[in-house]
C-alpha atoms as a PDB file:
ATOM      1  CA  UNK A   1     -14.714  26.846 -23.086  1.00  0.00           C
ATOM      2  CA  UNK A   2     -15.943  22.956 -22.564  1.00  0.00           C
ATOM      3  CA  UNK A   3     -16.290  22.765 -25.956  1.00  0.00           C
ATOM      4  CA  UNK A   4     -12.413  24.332 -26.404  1.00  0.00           C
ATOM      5  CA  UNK A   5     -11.177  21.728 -23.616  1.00  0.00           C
ATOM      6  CA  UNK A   6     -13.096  18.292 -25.674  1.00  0.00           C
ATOM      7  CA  UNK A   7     -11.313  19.675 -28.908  1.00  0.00           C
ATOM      8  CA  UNK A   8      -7.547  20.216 -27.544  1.00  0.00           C
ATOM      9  CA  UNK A   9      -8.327  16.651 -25.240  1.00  0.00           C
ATOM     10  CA  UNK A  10      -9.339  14.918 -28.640  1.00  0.00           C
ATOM     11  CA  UNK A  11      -6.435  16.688 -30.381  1.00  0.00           C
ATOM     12  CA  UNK A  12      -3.996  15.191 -27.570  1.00  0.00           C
ATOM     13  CA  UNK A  13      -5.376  12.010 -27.564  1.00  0.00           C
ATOM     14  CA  UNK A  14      -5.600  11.912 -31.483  1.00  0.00           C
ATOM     15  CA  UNK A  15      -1.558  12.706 -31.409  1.00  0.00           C
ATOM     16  CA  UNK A  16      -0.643   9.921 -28.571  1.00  0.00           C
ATOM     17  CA  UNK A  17      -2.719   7.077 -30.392  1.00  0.00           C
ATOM     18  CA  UNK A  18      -0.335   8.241 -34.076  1.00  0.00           C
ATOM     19  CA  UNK A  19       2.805   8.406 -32.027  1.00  0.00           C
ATOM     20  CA  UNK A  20       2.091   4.948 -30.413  1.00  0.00           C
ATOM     21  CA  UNK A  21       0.966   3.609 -33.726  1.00  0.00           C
ATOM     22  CA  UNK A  22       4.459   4.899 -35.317  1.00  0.00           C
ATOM     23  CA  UNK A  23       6.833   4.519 -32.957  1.00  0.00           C
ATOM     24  CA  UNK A  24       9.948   2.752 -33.356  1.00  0.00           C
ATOM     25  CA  UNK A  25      11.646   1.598 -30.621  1.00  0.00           C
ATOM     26  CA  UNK A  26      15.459   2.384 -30.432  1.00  0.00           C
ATOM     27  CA  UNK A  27      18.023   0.488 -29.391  1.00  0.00           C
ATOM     28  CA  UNK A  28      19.398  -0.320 -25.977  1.00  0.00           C
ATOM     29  CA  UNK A  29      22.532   1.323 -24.354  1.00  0.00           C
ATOM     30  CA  UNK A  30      23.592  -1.952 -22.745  1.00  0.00           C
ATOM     31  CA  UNK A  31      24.698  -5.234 -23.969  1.00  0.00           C
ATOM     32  CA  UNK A  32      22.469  -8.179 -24.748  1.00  0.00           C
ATOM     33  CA  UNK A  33      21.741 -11.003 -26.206  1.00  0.00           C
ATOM     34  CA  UNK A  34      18.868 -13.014 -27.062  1.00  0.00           C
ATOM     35  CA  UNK A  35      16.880 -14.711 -24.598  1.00  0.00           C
ATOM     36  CA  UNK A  36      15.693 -18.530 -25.976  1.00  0.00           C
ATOM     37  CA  UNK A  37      11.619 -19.058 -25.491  1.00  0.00           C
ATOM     38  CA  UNK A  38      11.282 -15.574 -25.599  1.00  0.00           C
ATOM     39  CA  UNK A  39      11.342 -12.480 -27.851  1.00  0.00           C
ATOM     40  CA  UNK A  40      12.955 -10.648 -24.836  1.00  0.00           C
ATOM     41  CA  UNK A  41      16.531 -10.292 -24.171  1.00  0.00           C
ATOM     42  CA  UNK A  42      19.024 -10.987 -21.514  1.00  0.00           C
ATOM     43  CA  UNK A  43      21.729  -8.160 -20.426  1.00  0.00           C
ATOM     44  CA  UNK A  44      25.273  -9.415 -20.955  1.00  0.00           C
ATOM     45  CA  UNK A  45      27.290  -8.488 -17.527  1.00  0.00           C
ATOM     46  CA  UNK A  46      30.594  -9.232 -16.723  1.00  0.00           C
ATOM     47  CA  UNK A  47      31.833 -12.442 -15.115  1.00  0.00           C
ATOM     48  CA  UNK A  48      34.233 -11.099 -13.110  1.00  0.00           C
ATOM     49  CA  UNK A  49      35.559  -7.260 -12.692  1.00  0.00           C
ATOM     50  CA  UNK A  50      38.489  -6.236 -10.793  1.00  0.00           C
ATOM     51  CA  UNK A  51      39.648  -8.978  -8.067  1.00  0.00           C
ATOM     52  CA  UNK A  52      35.776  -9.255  -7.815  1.00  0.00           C
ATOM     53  CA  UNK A  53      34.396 -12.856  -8.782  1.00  0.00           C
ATOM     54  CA  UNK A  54      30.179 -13.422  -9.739  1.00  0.00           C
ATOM     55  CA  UNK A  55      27.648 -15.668  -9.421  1.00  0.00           C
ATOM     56  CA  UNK A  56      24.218 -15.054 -11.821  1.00  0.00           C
ATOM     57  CA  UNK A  57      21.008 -14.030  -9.793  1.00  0.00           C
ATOM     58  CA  UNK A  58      17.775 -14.984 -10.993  1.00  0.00           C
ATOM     59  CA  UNK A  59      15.435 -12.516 -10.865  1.00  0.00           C
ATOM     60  CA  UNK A  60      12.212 -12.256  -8.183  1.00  0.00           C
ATOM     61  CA  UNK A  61       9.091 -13.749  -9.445  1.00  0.00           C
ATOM     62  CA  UNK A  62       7.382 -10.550  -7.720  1.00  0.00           C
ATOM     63  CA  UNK A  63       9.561  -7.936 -10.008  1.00  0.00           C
ATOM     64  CA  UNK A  64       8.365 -10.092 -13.184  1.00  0.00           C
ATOM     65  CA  UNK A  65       5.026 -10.543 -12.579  1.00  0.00           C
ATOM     66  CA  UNK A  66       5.006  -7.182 -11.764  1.00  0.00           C
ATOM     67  CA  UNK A  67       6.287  -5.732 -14.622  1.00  0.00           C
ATOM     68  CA  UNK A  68       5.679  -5.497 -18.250  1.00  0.00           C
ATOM     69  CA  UNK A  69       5.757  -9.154 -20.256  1.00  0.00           C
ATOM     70  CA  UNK A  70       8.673  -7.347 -22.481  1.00  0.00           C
ATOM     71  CA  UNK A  71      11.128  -6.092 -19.835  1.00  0.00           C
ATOM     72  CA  UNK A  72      14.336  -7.733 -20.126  1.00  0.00           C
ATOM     73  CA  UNK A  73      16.745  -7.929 -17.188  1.00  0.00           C
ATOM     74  CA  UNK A  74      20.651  -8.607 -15.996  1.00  0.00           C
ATOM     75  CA  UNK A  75      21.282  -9.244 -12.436  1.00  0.00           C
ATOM     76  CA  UNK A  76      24.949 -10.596 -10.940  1.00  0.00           C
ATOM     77  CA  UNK A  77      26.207 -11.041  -7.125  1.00  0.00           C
ATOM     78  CA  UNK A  78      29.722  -9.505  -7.145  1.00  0.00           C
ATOM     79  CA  UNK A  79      32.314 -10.660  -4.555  1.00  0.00           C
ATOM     80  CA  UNK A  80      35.762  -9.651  -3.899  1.00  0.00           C
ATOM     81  CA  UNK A  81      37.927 -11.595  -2.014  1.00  0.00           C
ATOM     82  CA  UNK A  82      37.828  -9.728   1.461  1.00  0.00           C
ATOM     83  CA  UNK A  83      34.515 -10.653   1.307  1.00  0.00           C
ATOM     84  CA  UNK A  84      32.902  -7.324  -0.007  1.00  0.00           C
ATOM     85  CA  UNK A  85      29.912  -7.597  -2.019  1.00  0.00           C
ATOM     86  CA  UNK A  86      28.006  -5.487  -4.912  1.00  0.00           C
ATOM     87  CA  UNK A  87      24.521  -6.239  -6.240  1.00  0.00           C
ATOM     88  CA  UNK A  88      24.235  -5.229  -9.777  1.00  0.00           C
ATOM     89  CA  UNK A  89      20.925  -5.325 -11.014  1.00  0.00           C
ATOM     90  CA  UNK A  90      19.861  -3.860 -14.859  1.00  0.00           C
ATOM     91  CA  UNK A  91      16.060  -3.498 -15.672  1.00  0.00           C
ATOM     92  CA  UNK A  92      15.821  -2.701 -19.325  1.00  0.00           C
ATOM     93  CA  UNK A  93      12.310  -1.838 -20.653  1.00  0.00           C
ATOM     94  CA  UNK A  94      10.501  -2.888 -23.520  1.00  0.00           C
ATOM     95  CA  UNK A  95       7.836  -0.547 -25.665  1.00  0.00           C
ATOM     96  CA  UNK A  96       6.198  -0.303 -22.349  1.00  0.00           C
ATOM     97  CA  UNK A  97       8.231   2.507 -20.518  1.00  0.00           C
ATOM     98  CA  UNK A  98       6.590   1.722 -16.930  1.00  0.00           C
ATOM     99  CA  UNK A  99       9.131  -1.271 -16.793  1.00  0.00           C
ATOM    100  CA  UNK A 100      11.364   1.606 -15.020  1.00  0.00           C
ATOM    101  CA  UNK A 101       9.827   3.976 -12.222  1.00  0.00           C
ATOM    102  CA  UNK A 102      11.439   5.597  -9.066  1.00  0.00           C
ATOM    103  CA  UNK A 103      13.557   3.610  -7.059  1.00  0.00           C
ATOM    104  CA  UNK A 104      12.463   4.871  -4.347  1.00  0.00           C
ATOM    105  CA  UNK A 105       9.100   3.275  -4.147  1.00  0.00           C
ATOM    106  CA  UNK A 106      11.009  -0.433  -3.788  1.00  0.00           C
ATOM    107  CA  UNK A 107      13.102   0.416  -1.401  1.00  0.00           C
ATOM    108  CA  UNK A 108      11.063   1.580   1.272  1.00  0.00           C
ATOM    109  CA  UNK A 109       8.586  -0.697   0.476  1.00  0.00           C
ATOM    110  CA  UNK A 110      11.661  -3.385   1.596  1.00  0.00           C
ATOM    111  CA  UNK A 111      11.948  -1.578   4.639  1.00  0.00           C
ATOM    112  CA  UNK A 112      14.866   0.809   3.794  1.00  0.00           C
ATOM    113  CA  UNK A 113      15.161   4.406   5.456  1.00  0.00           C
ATOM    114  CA  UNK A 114      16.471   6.960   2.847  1.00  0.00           C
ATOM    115  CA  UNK A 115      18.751   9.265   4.709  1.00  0.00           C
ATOM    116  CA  UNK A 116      20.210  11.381   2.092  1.00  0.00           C
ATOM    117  CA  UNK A 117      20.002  11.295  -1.755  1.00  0.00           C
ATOM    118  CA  UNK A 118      23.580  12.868  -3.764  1.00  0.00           C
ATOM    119  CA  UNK A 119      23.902  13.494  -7.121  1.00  0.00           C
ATOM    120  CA  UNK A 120      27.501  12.075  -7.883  1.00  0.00           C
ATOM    121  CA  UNK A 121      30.000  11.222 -10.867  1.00  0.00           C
ATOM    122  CA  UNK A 122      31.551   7.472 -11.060  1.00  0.00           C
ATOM    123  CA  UNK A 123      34.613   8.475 -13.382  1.00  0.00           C
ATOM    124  CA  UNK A 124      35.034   5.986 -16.208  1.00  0.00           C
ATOM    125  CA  UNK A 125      38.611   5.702 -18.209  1.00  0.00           C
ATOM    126  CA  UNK A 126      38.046   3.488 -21.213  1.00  0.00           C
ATOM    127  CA  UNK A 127      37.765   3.235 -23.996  1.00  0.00           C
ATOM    128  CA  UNK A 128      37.920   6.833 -23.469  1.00  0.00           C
ATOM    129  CA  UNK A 129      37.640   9.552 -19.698  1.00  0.00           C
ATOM    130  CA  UNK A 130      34.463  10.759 -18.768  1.00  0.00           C
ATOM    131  CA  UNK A 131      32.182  11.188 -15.611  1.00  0.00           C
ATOM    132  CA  UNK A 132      29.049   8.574 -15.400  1.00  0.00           C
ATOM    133  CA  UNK A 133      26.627  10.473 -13.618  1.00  0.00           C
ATOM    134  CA  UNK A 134      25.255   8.506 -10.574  1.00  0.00           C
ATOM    135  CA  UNK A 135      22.532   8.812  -7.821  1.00  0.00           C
ATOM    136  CA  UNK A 136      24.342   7.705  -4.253  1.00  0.00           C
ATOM    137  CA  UNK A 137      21.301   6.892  -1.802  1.00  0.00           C
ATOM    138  CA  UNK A 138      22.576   6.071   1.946  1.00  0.00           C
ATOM    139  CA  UNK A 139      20.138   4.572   3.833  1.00  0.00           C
ATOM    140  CA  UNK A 140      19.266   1.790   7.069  1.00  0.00           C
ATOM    141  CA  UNK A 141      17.550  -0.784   7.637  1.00  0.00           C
ATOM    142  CA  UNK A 142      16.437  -1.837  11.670  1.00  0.00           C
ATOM    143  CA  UNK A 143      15.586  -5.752  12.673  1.00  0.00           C
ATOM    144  CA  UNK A 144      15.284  -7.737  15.180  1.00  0.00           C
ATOM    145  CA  UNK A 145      18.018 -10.681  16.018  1.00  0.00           C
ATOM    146  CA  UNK A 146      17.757 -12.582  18.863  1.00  0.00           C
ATOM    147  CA  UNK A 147      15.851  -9.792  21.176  1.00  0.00           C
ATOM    148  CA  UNK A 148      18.124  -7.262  19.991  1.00  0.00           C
ATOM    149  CA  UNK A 149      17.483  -4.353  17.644  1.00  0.00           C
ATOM    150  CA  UNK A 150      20.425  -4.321  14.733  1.00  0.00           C
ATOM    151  CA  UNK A 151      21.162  -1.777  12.450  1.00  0.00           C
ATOM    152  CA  UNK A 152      22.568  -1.774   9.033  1.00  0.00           C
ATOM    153  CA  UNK A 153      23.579   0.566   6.584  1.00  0.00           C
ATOM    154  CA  UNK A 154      23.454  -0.305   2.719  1.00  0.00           C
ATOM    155  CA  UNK A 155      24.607   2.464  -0.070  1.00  0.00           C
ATOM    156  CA  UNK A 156      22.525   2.284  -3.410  1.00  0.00           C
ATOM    157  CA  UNK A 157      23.429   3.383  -6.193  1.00  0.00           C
ATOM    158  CA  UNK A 158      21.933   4.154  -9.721  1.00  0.00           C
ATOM    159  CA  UNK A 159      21.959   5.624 -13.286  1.00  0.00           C
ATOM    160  CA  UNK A 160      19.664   5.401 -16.698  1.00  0.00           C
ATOM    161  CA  UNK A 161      21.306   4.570 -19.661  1.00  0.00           C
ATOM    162  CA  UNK A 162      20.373   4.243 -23.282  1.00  0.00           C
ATOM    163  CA  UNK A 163      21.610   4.674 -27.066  1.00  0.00           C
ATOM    164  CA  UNK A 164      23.801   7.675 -26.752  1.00  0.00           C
ATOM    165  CA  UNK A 165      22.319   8.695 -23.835  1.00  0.00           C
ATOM    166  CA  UNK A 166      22.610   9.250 -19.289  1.00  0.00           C
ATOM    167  CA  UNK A 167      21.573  10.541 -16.655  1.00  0.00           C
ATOM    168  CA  UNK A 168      21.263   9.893 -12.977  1.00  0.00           C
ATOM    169  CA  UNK A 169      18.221  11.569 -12.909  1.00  0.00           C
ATOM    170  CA  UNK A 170      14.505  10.485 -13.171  1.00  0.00           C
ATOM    171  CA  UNK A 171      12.826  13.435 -14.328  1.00  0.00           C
ATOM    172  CA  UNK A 172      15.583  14.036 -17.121  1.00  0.00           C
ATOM    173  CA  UNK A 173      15.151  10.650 -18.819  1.00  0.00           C
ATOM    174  CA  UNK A 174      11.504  11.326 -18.854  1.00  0.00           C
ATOM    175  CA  UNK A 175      11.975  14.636 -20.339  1.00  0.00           C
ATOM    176  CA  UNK A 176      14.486  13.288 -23.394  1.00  0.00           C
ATOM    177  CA  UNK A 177      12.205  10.022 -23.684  1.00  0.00           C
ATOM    178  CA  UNK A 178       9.326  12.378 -24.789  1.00  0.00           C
ATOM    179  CA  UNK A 179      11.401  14.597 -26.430  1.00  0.00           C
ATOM    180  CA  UNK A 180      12.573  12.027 -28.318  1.00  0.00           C
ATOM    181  CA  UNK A 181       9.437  10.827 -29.252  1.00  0.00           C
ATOM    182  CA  UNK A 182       8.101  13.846 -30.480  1.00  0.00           C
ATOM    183  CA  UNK A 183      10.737  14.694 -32.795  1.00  0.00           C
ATOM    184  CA  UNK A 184      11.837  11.704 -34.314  1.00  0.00           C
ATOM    185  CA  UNK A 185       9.790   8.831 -33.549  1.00  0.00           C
ATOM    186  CA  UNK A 186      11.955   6.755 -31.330  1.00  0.00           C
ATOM    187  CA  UNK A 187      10.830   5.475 -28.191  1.00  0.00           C
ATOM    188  CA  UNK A 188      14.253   5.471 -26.649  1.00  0.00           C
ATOM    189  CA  UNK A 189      15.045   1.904 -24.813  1.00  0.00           C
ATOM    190  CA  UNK A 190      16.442   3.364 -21.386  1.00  0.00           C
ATOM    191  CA  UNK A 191      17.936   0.432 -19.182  1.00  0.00           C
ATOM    192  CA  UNK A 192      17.699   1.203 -14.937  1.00  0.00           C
ATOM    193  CA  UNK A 193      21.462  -0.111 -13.792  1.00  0.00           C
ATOM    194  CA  UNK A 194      21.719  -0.360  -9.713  1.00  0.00           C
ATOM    195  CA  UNK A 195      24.689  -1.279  -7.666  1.00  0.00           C
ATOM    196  CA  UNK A 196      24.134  -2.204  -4.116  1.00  0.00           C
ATOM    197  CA  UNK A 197      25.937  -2.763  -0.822  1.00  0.00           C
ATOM    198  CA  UNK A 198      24.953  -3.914   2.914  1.00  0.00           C
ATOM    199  CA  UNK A 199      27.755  -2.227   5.000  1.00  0.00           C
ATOM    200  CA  UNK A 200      28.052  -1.354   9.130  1.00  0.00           C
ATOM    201  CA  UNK A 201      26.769   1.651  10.351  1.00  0.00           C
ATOM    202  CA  UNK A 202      29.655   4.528   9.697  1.00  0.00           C
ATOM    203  CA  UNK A 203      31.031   2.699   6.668  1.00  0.00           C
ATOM    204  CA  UNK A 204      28.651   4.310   4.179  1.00  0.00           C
ATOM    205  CA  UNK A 205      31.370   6.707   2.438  1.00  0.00           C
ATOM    206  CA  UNK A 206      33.904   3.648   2.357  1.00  0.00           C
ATOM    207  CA  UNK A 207      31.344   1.518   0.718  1.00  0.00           C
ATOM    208  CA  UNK A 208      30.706   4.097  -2.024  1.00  0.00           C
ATOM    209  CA  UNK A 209      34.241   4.445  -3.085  1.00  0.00           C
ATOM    210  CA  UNK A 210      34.604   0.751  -3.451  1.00  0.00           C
ATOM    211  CA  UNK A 211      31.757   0.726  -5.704  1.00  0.00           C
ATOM    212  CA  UNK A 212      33.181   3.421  -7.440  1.00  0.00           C
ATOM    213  CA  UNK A 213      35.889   1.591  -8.297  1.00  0.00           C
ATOM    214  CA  UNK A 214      34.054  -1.471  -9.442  1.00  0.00           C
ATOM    215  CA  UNK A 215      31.814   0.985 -11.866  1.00  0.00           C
ATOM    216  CA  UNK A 216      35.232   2.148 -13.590  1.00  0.00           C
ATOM    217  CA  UNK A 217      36.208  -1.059 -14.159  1.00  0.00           C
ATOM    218  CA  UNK A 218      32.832  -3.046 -14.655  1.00  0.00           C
ATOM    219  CA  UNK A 219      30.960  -0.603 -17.178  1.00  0.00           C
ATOM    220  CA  UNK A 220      33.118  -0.755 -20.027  1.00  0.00           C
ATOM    221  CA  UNK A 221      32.317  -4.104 -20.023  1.00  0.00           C
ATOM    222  CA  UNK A 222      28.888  -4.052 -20.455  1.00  0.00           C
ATOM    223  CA  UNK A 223      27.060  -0.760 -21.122  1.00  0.00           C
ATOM    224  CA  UNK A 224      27.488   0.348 -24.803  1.00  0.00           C
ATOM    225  CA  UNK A 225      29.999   3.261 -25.271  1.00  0.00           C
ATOM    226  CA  UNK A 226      28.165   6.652 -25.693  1.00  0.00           C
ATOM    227  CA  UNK A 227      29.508   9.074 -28.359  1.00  0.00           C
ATOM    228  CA  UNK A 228      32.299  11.326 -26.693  1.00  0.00           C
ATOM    229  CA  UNK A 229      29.889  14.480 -27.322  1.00  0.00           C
ATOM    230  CA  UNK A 230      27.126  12.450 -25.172  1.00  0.00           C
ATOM    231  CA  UNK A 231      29.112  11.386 -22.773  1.00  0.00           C
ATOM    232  CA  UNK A 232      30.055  15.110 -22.188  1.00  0.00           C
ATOM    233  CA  UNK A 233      26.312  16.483 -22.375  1.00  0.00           C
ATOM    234  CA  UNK A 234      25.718  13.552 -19.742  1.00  0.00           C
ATOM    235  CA  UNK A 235      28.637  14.645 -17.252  1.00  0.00           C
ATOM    236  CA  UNK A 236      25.886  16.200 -15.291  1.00  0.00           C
ATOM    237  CA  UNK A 237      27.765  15.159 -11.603  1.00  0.00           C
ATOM    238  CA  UNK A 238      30.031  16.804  -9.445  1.00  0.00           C
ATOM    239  CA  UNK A 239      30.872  14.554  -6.174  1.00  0.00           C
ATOM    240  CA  UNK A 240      29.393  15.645  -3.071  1.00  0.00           C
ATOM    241  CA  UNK A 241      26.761  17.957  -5.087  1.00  0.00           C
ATOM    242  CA  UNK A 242      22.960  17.643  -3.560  1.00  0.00           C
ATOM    243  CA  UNK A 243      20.193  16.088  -5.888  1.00  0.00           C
ATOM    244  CA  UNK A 244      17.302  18.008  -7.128  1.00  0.00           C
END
């Protein structure tokens, strides 16, 4: 039996280091464009959307250091004229796929409180209807302002997006990267898309439906229109439905 186990382990490793030696890397789901200096790209997002007017973010120092040297990113501060705001933030990995990992992990290592996690559908109408499938995470965050204790709320949303492909869920785009891999090759080049909002306590489902809204209206403009037959494998959301 040891001797069994050191032939299938060589066997595995033997079929990783050919697929890594082999693999192509396919092409992104989002729009981009080159970014000067570097052999890494930049992700093209709209300048405005909607009423909503943007200013470009530079990303944290932290999140680039800490992540693979060819991760390319896309991040815009989205303001409507009431004042609302939407942080959209697109990681898009490299040949390295730990560029994206659970969301999660970052956001209660900033100090956020997950309350509930909901599989949901952002419905998008051009250039033709279908349902992006989202995850809707409503959480809180506690400080302390001038001796007081203060509560927010912020709702976070998030999907994974590449060539011809979505989901909304983690596990999933694992599964079809590796599946994908195996039979043809391609290491597909998922991008992480986020859309956040800080909102008062009780104004989480009011929040959502705003950013709703802005998805319809912002995505067409920069993620990469999936084949209709994708798009309907993909519709994998139904509003108010529980995540797995």
């Amino acid at each position: 039996m040891f001797l069994v186990a050191l032939v299938l382990i060589a066997s595995a490793a033997g079929l990783l280091a050919r697929l890594k030696a082999n693999q192509k890397l396919g092409e992104p789901g989002v729009k981009t464009r080159p970014l000067p200096g570097s052999s890494n790209l930049v992700v093209v997002l709209p300048e405005r959307a909607l009423d909503f007017s943007s200013e470009p973010i530079e990303e944290d120092k932290l999140v680039t250091d800490g992540l693979p040297s060819d991760t390319s990113f896309g991040k815009r501060l989205y303001t409507a004229p009431d004042g609302f705001q939407t942080l959209v933030n697109v990681v898009l990995m490299g040949s390295d796929r730990t560029s994206i990992h659970k969301p999660q992990f970052c956001l209660t290592g900033a100090g956020w409180t997950i309350e509930k996690t909901e599989l949901a559908g952002a419905p998008v109408n051009r250039p033709y209807a279908y349902e992006l499938p989202v995850m809707k995470l409503t959480m809180f965050k506690e400080s302390v302002v001038n001796g007081q204790r203060v509560r927010a709320s912020g709702v976070y949303v998030y999907w994974f997006v590449a060539e011809d492909a979505m989901t909304a869920r983690h596990w999933q785009r694992m599964w079809w990267m590796a599946r994908n891999l195996l039979q043809t090759g391609v290491l597909q080049r998922w991008a992480y898309v986020t859309c956040f909002s800080v909102c008062p306590p009780g104004q989480e489902e009011a929040t959502f439906n705003r950013i709703r809204q802005f998805i319809a209206a912002a995505v067409p403009a920069f993620q990469l229109t999936p084949r209709a037959d994708a798009a309907a494998k993909s519709s994998e959301a139904r509003p108010g439905a529980r995540a797995l």
